[in-house]
Protein backbone atom coordinates (compact mmCIF):
# COMPACT_ATOMS: atom_id res chain seq x y z
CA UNK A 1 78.56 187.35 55.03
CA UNK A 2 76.57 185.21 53.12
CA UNK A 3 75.29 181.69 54.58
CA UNK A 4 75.15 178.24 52.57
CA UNK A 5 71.47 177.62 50.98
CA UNK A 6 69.90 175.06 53.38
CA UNK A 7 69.31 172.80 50.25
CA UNK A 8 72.66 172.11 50.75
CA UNK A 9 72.48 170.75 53.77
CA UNK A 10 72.82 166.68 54.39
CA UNK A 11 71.72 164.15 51.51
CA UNK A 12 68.14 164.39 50.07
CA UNK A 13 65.33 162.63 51.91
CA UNK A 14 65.03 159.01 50.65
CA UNK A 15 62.33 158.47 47.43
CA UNK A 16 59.34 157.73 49.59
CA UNK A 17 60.80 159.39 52.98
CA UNK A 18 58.38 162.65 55.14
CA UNK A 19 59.02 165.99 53.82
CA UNK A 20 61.90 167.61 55.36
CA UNK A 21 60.40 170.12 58.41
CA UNK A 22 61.37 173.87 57.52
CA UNK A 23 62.14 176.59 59.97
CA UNK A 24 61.84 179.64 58.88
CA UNK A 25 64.29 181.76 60.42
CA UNK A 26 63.45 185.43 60.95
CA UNK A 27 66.67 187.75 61.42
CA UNK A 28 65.63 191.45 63.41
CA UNK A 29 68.55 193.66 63.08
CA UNK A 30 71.24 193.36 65.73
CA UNK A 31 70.45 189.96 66.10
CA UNK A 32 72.36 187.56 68.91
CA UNK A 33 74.57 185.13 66.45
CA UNK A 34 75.05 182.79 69.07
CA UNK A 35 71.31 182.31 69.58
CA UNK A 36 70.70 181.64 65.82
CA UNK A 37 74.07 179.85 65.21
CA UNK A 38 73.18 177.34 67.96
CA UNK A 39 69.48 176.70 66.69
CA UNK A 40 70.85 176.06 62.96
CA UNK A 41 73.87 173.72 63.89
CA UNK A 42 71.49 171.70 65.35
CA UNK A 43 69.60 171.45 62.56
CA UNK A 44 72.64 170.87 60.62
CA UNK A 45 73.90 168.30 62.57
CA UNK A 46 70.44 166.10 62.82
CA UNK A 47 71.01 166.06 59.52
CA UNK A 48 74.12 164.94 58.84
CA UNK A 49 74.26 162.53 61.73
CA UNK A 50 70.28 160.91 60.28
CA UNK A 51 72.03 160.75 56.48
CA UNK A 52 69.16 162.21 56.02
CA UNK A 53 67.25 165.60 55.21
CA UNK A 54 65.48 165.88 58.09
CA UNK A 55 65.26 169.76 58.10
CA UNK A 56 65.85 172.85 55.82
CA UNK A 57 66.18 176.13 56.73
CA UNK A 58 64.69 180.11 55.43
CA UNK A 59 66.73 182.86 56.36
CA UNK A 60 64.21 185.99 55.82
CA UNK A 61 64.13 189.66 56.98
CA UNK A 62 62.04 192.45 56.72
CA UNK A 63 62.83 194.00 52.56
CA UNK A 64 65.00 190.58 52.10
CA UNK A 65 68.47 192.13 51.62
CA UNK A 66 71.21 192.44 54.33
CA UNK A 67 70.89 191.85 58.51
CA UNK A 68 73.61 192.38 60.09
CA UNK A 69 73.74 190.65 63.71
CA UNK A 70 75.02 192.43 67.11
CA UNK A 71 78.53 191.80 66.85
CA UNK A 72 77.97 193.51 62.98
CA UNK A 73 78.62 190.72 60.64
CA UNK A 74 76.57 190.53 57.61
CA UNK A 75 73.97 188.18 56.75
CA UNK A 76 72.38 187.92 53.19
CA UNK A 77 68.75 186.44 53.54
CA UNK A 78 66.91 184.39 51.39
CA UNK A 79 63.76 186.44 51.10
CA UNK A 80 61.38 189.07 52.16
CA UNK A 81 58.84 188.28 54.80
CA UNK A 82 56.61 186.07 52.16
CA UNK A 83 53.75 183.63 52.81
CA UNK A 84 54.64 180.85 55.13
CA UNK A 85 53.30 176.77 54.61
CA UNK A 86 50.82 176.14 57.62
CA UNK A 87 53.92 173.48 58.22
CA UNK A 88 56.40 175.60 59.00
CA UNK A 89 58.12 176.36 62.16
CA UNK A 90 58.71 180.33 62.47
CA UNK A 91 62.00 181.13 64.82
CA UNK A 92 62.60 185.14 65.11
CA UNK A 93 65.95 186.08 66.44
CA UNK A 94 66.22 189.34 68.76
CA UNK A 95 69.41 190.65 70.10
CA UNK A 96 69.92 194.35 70.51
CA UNK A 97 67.33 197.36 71.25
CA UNK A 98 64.83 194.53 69.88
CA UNK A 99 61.86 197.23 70.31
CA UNK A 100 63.38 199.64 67.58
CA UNK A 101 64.04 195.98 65.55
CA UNK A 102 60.06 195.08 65.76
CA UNK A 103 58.92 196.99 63.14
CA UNK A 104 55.04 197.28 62.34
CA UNK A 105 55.46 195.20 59.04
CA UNK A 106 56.86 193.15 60.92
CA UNK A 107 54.40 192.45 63.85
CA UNK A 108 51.74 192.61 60.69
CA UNK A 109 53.45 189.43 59.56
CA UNK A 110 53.83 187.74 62.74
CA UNK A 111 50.21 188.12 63.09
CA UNK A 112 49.28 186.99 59.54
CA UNK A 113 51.48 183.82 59.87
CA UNK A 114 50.24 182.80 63.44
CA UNK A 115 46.85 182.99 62.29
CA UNK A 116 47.44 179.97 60.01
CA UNK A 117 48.16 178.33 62.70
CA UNK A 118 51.94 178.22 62.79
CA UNK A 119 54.06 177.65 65.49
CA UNK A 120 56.33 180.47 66.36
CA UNK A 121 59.69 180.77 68.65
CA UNK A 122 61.21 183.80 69.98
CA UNK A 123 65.39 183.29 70.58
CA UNK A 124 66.89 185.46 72.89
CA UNK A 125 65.18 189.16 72.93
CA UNK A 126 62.75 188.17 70.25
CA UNK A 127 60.16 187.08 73.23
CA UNK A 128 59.89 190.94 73.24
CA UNK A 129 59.08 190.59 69.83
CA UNK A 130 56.46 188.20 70.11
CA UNK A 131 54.74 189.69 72.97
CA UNK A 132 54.52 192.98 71.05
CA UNK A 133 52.37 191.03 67.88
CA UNK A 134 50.27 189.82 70.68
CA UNK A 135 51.43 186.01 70.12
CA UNK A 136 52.38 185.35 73.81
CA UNK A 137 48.90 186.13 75.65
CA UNK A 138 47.85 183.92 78.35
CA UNK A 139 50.77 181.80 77.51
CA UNK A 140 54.15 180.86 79.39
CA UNK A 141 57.40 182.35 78.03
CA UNK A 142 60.82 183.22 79.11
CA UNK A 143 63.45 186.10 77.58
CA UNK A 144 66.87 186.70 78.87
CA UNK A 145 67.22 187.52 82.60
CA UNK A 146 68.59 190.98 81.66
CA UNK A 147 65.69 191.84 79.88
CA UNK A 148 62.80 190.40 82.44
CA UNK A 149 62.26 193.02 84.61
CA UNK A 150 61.73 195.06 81.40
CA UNK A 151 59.57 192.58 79.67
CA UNK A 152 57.34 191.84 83.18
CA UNK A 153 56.56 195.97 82.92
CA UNK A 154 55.79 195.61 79.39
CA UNK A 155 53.32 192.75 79.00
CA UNK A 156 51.58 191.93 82.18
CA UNK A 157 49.52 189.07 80.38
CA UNK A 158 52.78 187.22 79.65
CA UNK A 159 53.10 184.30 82.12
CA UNK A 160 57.20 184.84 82.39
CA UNK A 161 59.02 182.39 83.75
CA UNK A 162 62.99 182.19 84.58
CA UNK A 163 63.24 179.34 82.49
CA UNK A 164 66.20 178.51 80.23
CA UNK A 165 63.46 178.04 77.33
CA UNK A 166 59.47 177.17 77.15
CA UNK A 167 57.37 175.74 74.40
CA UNK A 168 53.52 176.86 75.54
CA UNK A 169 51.28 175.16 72.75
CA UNK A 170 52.87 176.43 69.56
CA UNK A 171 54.76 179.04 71.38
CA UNK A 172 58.61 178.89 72.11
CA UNK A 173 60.49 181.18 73.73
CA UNK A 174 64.32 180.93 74.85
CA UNK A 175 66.38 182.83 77.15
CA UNK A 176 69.66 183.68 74.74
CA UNK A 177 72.74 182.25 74.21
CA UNK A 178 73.16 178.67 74.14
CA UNK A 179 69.60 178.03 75.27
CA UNK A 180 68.42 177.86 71.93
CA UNK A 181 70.61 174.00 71.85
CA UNK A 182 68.36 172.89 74.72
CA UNK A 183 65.23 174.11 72.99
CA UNK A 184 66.20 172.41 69.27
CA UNK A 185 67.31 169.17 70.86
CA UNK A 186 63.89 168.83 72.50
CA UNK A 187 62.67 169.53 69.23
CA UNK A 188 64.90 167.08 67.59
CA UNK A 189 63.81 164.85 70.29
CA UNK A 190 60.11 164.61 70.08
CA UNK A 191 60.23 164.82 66.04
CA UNK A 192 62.87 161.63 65.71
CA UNK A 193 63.75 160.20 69.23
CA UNK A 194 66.36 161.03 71.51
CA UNK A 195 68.95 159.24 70.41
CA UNK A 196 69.39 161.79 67.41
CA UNK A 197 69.09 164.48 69.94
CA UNK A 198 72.30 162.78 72.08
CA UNK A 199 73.84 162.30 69.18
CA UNK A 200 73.36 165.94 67.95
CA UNK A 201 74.84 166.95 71.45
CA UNK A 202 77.56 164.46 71.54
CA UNK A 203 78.72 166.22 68.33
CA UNK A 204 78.51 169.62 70.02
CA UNK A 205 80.32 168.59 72.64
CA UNK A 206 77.12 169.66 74.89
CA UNK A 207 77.16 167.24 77.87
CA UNK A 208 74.63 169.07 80.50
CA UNK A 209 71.07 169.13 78.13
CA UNK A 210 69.03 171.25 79.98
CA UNK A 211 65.00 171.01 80.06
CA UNK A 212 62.06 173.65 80.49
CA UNK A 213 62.56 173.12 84.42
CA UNK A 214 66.34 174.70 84.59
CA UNK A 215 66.45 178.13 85.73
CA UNK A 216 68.84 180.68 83.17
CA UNK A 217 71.01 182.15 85.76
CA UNK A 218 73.28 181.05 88.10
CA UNK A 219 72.61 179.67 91.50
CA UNK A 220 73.08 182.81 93.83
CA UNK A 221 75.92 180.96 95.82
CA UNK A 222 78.00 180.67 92.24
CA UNK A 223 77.14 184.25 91.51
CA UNK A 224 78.72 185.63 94.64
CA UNK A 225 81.30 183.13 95.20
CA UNK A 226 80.09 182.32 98.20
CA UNK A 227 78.80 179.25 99.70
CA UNK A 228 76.35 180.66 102.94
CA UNK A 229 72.81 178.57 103.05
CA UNK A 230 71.71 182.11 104.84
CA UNK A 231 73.54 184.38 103.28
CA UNK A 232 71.63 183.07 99.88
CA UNK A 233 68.59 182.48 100.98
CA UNK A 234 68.36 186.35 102.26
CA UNK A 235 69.84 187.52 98.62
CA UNK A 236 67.06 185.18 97.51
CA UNK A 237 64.32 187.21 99.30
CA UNK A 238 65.62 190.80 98.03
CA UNK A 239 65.76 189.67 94.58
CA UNK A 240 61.89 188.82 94.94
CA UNK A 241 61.34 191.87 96.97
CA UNK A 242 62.94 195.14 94.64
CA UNK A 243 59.11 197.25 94.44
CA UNK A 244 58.31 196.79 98.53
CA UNK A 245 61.97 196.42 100.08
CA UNK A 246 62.19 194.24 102.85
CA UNK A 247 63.93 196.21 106.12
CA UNK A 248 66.99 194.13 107.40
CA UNK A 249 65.29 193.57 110.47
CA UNK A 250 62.45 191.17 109.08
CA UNK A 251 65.05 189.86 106.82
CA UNK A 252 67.33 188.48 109.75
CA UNK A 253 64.28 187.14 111.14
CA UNK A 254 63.35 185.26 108.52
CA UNK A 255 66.53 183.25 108.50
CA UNK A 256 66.24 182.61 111.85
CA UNK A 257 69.12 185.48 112.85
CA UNK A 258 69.60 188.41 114.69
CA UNK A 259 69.82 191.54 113.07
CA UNK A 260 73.52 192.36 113.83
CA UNK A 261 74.20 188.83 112.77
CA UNK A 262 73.16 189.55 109.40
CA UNK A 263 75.30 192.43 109.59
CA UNK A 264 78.49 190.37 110.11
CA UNK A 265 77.58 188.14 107.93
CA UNK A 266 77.10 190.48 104.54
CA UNK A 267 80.32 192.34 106.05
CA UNK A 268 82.15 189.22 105.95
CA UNK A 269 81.56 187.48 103.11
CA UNK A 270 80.26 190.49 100.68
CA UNK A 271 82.21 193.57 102.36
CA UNK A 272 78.87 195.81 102.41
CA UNK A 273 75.69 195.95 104.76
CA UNK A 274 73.18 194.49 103.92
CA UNK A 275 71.07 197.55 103.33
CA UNK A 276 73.92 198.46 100.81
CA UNK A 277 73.28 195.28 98.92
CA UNK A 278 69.82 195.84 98.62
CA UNK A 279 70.17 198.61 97.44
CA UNK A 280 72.37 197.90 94.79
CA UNK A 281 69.73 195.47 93.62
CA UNK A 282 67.38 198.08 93.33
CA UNK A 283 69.73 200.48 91.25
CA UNK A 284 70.64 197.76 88.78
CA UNK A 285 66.85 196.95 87.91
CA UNK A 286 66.57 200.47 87.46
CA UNK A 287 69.14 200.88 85.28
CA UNK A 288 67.60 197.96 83.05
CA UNK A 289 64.01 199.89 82.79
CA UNK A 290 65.67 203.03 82.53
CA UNK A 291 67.46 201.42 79.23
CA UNK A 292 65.18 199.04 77.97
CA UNK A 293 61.84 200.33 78.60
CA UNK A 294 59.73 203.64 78.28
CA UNK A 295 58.71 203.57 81.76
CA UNK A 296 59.33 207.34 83.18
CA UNK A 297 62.09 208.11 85.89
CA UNK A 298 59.17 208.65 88.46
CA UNK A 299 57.62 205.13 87.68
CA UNK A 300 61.01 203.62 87.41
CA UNK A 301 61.60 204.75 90.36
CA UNK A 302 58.48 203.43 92.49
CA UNK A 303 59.20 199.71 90.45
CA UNK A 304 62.28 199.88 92.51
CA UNK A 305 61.07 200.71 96.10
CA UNK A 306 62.02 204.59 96.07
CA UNK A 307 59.15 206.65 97.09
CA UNK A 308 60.55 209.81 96.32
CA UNK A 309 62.10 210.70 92.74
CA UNK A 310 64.32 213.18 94.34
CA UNK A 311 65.85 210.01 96.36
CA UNK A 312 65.85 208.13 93.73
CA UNK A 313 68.29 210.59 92.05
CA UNK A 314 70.37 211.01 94.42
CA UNK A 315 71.30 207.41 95.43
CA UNK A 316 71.37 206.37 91.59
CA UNK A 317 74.25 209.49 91.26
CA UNK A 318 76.01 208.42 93.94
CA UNK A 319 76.39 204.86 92.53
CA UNK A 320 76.76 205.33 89.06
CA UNK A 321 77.74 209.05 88.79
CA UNK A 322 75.23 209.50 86.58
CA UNK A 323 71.72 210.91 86.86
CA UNK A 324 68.23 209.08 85.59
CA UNK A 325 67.72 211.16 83.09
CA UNK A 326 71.25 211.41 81.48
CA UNK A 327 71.11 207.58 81.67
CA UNK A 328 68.19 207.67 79.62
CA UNK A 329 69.96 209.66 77.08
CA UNK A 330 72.19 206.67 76.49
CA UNK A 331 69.72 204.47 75.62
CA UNK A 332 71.18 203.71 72.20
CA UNK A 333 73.51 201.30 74.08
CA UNK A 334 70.68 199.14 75.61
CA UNK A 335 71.55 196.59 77.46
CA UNK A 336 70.79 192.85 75.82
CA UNK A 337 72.67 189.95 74.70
């Protein structure tokens, strides 16, 4: 699938008007469409809503050919990764296994172009990306809530955050999906005033803009269906608490509960101890190093409160009939957005 030249885009500039402000868009393989589709319709949309060309847009790729994105349509780019303007406004798209995606060439280029000074974005799993060029060092960034616990292994520097996106200096980072809206109408925002940015929503039919202060995922009361100040507030602590689990014991405590309380309450509402919860919890960050990272099954393992490998094992069989290692054999199936 080939996309429309950006030069297309809206009416020219007026004789006399700023130069239109190019991002640069650069596609890794198995890229997350809706994260790039979202970012350019805004774009579009400025434009056509301004009568004015306001922005262009670069598709590029590493060798400049085809990209094809995760749900395998095909994308013809515009060029090679070439020499950037110091004005430019670099956005790379991750998606899918974005570590095999970051080649070196690649990280050789993010590198070169940041160096000019260029501000750089990361949609989606492309945080991952950035991190791995060096780009997000002592700064605050966010990446897709499936992929944190992955990414907070990887690059302990990295100031992550659960934020739905986060510009840090000349640093953006998003957390996938439609997050990269909120993160181009702040930019349309703060480049022409937010009336163009309501009126780029209003035509997306976007009606809850969301800032750098919204969390990505869902309150844990809309997660689980169920509407228990307690009953959150303890799912709250084990979520914190996955490499030193918290016994149920201190847990009722801290809610002001007895233990067997707690009991009836997890029974009631979510049909499992809570001990069973937890440990679910644990297993399912597991699972995400075990498929996104290099970490080994013994260090896996400790990340998720099991002191024993051999334990470890055995509970992660018993819930996903499936041993650590086999899982890791299945690693071409990643999990990502």
């Amino acid at each position: 699938m080939s996309t429309p030249s950006s030069q297309s885009q809206g009416p020219a500039s007026p004789k006399g008007a700023d130069k239109p402000r190019r991002f640069v868009f650069l596609l890794l393989d198995k890229f997350s469409m809706l994260s790039f589709s979202s970012a350019v319709e805004c774009l579009r949309i400025a434009n056509r809503m301004s009568e004015r060309r306001l922005y262009d847009w670069l598709l590029i790729g590493e060798g400049g050919g085809l990209v094809s994105c995760s749900a395998g349509t095909t994308f013809k780019l515009d060029d090679d990764l070439i020499d950037l303007n110091r004005d430019d406004t670099v956005l790379a798209c991750g998606g899918l296994d974005v570590q095999a995606a970051t080649s070196k060439k690649v990280l050789a280029w993010l590198r070169r172009e940041a160096r000019k000074g260029i501000s750089v974005g990361g949609l989606c799993t492309a945080a991952h990306a950035l991190a791995m060029a060096g780009l997000l060092d002592g700064k605050r960034a966010t990446i897709h809530w499936e992929n944190q616990d992955s990414f907070a292994e990887a690059f302990d520097e990295v100031e992550l955050t659960k934020s739905v996106f986060v510009v840090d200096g000349n640093r953006m980072t998003t957390a996938g999906g439609t997050s990269s809206i909120d993160l181009m109408l702040k930019v349309i925002a703060d480049d022409q005033g937010e009336d163009l940015a309501n009126a780029v929503a209003d035509q997306l039919i976007y009606s809850s803009i969301r800032t750098d202060q919204d969390t990505q995922r869902l309150s844990v009361p809309t997660r689980i269906g169920v509407r228990h100040p307690k009953l959150s507030q303890v799912i709250q602590i084990m979520e914190t608490n996955i490499e030193e689990p918290i016994s149920p014991s201190l847990l009722a405590k801290e809610v002001g509960m007895s233990t067997r309380q707690l009991e009836r309450l997890f029974r009631r509402y979510l049909n499992r101890s809570p001990k069973r919860y937890y440990m679910e919890l644990r297993l399912q960050k597991a699972r995400n190093l075990l498929m996104q990272t290099d970490m080994s099954v013994i260090n896996v393992a400790l990340a998720c409160g099991f002191a024993s490998p051999s334990h470890f094992s055995k509970c992660y069989r018993s819930h996903y009939d499936t041993t650590p290692y086999r899982e890791r054999g299945t690693r071409g199936t990643r999990l990502s957005v």
